[in-house]
C-alpha atoms as a PDB file:
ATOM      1  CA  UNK A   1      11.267   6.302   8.658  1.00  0.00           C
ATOM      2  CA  UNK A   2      14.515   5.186   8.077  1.00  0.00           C
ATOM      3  CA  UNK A   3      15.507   2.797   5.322  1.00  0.00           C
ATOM      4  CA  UNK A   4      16.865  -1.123   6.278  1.00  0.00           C
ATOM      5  CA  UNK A   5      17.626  -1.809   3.055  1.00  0.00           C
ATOM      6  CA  UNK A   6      20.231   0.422   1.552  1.00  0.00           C
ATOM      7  CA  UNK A   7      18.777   2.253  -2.067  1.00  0.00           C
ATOM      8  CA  UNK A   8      15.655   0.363  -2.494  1.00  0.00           C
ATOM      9  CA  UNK A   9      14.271   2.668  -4.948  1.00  0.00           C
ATOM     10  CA  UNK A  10      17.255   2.301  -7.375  1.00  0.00           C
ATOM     11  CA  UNK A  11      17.139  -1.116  -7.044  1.00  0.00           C
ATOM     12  CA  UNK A  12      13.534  -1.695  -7.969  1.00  0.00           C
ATOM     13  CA  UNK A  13      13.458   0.842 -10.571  1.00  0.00           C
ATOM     14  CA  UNK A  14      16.718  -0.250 -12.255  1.00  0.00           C
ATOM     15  CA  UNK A  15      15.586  -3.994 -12.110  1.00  0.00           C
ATOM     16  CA  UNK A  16      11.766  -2.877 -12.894  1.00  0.00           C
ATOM     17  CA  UNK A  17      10.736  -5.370 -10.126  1.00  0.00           C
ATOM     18  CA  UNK A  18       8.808  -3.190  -7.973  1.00  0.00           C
ATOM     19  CA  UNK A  19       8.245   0.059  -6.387  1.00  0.00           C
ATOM     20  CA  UNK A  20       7.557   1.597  -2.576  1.00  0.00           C
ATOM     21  CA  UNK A  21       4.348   3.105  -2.194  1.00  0.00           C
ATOM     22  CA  UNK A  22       3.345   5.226   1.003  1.00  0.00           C
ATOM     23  CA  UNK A  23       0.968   3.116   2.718  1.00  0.00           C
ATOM     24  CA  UNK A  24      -0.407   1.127   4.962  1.00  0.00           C
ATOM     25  CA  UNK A  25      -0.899  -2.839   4.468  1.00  0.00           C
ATOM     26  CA  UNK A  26      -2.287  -5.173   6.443  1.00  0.00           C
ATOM     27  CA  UNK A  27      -1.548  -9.163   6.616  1.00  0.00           C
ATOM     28  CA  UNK A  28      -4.430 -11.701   7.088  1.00  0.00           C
ATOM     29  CA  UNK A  29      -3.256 -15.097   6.560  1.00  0.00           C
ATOM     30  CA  UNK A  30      -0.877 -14.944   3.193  1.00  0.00           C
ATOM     31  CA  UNK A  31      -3.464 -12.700   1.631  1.00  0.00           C
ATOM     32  CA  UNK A  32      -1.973  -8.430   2.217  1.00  0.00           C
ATOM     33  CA  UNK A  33      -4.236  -5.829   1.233  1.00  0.00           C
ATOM     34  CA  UNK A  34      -2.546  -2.394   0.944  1.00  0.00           C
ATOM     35  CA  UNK A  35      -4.455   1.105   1.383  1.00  0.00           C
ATOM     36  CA  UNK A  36      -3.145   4.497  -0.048  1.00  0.00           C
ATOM     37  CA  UNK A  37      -4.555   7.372  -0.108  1.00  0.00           C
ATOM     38  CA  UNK A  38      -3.397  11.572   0.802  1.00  0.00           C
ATOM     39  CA  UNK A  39      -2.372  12.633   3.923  1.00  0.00           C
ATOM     40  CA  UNK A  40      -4.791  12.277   6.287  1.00  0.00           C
ATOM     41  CA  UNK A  41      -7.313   9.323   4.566  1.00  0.00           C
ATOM     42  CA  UNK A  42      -7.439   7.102   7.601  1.00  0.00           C
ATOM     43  CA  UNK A  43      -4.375   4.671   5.999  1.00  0.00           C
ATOM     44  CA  UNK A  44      -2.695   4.613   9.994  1.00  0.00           C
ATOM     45  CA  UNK A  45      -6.527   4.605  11.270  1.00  0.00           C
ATOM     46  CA  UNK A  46      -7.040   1.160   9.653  1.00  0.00           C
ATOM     47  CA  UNK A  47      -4.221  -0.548  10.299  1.00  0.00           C
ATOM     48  CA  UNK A  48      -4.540   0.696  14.009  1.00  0.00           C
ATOM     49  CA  UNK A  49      -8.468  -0.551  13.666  1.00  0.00           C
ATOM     50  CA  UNK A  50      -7.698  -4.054  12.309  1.00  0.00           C
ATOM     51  CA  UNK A  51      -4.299  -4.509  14.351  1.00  0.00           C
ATOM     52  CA  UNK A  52      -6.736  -7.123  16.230  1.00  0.00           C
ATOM     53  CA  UNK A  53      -7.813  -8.833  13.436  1.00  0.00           C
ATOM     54  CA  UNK A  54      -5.059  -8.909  11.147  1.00  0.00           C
ATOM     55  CA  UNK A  55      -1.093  -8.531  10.774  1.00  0.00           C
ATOM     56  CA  UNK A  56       0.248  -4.656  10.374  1.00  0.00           C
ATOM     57  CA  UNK A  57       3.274  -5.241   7.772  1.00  0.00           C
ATOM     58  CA  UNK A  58       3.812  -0.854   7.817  1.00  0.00           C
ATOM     59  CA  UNK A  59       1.133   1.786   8.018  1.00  0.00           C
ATOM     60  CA  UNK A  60       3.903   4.417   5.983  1.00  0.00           C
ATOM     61  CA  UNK A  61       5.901   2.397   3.610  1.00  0.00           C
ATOM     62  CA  UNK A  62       5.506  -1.050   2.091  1.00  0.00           C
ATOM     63  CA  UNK A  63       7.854  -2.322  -0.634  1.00  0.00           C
ATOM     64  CA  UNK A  64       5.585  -4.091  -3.184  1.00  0.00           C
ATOM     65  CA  UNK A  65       8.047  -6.424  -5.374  1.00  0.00           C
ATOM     66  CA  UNK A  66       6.847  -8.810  -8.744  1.00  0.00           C
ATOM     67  CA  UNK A  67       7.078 -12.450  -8.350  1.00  0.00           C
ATOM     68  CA  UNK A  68       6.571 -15.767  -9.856  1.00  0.00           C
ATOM     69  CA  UNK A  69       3.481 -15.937  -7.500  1.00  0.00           C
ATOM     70  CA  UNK A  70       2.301 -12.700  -7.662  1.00  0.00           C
ATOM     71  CA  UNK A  71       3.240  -8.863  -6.157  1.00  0.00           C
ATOM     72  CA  UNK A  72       4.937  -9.627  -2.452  1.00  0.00           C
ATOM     73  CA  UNK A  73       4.229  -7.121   0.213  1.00  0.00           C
ATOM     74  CA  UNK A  74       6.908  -6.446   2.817  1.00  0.00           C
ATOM     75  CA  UNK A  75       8.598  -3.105   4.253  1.00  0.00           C
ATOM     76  CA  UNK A  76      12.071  -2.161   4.347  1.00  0.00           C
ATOM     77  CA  UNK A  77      11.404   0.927   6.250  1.00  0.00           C
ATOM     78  CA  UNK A  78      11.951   1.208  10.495  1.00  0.00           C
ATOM     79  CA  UNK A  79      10.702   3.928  12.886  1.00  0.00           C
ATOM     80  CA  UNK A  80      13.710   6.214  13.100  1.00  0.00           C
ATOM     81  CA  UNK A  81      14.470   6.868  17.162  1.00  0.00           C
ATOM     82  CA  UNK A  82      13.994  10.446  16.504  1.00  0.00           C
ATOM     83  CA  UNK A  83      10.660  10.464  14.882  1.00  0.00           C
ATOM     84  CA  UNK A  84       7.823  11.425  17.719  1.00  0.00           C
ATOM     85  CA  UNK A  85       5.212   9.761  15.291  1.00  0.00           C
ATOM     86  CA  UNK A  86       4.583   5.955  16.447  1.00  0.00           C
ATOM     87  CA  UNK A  87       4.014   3.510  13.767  1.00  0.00           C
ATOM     88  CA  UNK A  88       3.046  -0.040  13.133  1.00  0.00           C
ATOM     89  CA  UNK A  89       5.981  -2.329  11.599  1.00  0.00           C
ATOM     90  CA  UNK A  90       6.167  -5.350  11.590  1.00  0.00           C
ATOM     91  CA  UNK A  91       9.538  -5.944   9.364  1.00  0.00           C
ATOM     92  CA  UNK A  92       9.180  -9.766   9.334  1.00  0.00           C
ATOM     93  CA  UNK A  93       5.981 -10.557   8.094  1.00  0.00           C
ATOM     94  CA  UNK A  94       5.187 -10.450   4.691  1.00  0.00           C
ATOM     95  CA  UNK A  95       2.801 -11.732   2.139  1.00  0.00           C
ATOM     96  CA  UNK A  96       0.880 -11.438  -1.469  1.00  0.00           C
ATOM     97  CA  UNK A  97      -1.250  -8.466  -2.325  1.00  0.00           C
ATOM     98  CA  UNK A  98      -5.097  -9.780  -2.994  1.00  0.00           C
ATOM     99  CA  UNK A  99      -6.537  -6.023  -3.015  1.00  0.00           C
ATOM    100  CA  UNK A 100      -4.975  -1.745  -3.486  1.00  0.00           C
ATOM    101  CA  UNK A 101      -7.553   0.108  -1.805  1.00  0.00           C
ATOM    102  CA  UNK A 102      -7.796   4.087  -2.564  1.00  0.00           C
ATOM    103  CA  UNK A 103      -9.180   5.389   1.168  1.00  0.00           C
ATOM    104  CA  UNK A 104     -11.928   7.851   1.186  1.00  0.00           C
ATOM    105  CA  UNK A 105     -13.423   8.830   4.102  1.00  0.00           C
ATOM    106  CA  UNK A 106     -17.431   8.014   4.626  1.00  0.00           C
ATOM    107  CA  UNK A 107     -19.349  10.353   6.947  1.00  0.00           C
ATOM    108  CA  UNK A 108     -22.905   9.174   6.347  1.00  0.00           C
ATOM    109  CA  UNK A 109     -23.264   5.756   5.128  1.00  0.00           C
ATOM    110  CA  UNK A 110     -21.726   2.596   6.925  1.00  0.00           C
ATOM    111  CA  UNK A 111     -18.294   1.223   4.549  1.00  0.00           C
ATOM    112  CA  UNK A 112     -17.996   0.346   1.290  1.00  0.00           C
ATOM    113  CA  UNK A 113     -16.091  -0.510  -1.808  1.00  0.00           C
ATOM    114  CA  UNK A 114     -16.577  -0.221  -5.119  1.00  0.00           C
ATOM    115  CA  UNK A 115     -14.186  -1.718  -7.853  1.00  0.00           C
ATOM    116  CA  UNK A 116     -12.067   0.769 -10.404  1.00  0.00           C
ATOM    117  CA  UNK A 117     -12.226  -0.319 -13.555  1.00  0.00           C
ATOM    118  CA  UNK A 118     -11.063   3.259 -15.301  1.00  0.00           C
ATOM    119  CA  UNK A 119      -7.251   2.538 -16.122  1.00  0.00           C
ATOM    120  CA  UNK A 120      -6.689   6.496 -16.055  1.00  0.00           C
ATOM    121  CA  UNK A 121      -7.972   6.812 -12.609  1.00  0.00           C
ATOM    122  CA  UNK A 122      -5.559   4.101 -11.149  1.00  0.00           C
ATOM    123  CA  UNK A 123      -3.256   5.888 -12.728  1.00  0.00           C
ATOM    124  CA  UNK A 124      -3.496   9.075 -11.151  1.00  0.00           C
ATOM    125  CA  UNK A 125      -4.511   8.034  -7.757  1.00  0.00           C
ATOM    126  CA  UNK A 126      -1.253   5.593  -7.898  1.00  0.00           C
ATOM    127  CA  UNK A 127       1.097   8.527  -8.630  1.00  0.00           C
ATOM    128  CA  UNK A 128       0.345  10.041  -6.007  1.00  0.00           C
ATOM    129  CA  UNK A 129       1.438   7.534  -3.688  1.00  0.00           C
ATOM    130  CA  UNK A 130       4.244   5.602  -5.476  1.00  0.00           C
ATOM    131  CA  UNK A 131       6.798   8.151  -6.429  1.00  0.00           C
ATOM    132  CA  UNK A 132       9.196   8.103  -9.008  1.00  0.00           C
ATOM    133  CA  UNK A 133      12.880   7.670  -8.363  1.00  0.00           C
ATOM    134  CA  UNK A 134      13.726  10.416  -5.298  1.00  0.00           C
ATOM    135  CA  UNK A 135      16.995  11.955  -6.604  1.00  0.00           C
ATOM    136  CA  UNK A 136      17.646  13.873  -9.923  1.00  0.00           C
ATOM    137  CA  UNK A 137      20.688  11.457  -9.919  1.00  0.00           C
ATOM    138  CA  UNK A 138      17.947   8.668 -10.921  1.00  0.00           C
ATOM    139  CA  UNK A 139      15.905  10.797 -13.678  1.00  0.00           C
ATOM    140  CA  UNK A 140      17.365   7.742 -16.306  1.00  0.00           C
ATOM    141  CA  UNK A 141      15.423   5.594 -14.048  1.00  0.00           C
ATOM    142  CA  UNK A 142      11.922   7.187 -14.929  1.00  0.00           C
ATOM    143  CA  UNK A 143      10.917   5.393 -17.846  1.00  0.00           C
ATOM    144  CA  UNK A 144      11.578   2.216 -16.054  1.00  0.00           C
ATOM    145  CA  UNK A 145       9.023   3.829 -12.945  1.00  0.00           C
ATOM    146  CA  UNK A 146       6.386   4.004 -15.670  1.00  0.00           C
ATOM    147  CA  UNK A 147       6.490   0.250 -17.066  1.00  0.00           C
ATOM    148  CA  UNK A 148       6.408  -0.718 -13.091  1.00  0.00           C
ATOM    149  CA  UNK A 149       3.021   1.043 -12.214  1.00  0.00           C
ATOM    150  CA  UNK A 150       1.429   0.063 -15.707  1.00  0.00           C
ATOM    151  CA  UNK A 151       2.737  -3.601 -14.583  1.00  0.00           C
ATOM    152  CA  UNK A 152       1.154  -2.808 -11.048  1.00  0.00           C
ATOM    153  CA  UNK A 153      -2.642  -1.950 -12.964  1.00  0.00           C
ATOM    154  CA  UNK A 154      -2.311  -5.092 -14.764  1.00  0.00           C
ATOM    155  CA  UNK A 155      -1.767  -7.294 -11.793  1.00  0.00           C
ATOM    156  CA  UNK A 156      -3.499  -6.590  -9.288  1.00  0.00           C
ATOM    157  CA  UNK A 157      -7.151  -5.298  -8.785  1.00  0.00           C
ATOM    158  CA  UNK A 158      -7.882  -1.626  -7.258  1.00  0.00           C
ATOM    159  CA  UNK A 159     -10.806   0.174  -5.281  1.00  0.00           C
ATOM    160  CA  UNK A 160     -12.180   2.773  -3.586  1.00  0.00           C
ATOM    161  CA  UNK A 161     -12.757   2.305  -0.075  1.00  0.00           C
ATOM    162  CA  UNK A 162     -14.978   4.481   1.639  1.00  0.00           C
ATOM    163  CA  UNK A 163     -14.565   3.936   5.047  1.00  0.00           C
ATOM    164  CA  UNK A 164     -16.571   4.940   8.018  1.00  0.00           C
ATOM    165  CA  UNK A 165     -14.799   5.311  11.522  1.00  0.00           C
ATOM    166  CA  UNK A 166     -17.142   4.255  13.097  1.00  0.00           C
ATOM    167  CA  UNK A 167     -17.586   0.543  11.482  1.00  0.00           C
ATOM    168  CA  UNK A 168     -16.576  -2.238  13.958  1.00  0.00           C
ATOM    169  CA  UNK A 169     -13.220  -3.766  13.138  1.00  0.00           C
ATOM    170  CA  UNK A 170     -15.305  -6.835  11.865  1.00  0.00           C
ATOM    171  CA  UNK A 171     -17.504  -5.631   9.496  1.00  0.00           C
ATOM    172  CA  UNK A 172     -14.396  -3.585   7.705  1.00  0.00           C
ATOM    173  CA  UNK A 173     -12.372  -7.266   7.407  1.00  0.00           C
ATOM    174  CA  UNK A 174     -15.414  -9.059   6.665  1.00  0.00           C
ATOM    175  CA  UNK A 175     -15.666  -5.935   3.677  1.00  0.00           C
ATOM    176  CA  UNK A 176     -12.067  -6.743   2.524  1.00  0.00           C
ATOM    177  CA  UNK A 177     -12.034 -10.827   2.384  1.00  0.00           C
ATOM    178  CA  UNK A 178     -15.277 -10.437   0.232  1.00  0.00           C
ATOM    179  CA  UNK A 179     -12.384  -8.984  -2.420  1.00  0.00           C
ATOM    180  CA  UNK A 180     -12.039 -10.372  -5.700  1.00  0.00           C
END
């Protein structure tokens, strides 16, 4: 993906007003729920799966940025013309994160969620998805990384979702506007 805005990163880190996090996040009405997870957890699947039901913002990279009225969701990020994989942006739409969802995979049982309430956990699971600064030129920058994600836990609640394939579209939105 190529970048719209020129050095995001150092922007949010040096300002401590946000971060990008590789995900996908999905508008319904001015409510954006965002799902992260390792490669492979299903966070293209979904927003492909509830592209009929709600708005795709980005299913790679979403700029989350701290407001007045909350954490805004929006992407700064494009399909490059010579990447083969096809993605879901929608660069003007945009909205307020209600829910993080950590994706697990569900073979068995039909979707669900379950709140994280272990600080630690949220912790982890965010650092793998919303990196640090990218260059060594930015390692000043770190410190600043690590007040933004403990700002993020505060903020904003977080879950596992275990999510079946095989759910309708419906019963996975109905699962996600049931959110705190």
């Amino acid at each position: 993906m190529k970048e719209v805005r020129k050095d995001i990163y150092k922007e949010l880190f040096s300002s401590k007003s946000g971060v990008v996090v590789h995900s996908s996040a999905l508008c319904d009405g001015s409510d954006v729920y965002i799902f992260s997870g390792v490669s492979e957890s299903g966070k293209s699947t979904v927003a492909q799966k509830l592209n009929c039901i709600m708005i795709p913002i980005n299913d790679e990279k979403n700029v989350l940025e701290f407001t007045d009225r909350g954490v805004r969701v929006s992407t700064h990020f494009l399909k490059d013309e010579d990447d083969p994989k096809e993605y879901l942006v929608n660069e003007n739409v945009e909205g307020y994160l209600k829910a993080f969802f950590f994706l697990l995979k569900e073979f068995e049982k039909t979707s669900y969620i379950e709140q994280i309430n272990e600080k630690t956990y949220v912790w982890k699971m965010l650092l793998t998805c919303a990196g640090p600064p990218p260059t060594k030129k930015e390692d000043h920058l770190f410190s600043n990384y690590l007040e933004v994600i403990d700002r993020l836990t505060d903020l904003v609640p977080f879950y596992n979702f275990y999510h079946n394939l095989n759910d309708p579209p419906e019963y996975i939105a109905e699962l996600l506007r049931k959110t705190i």
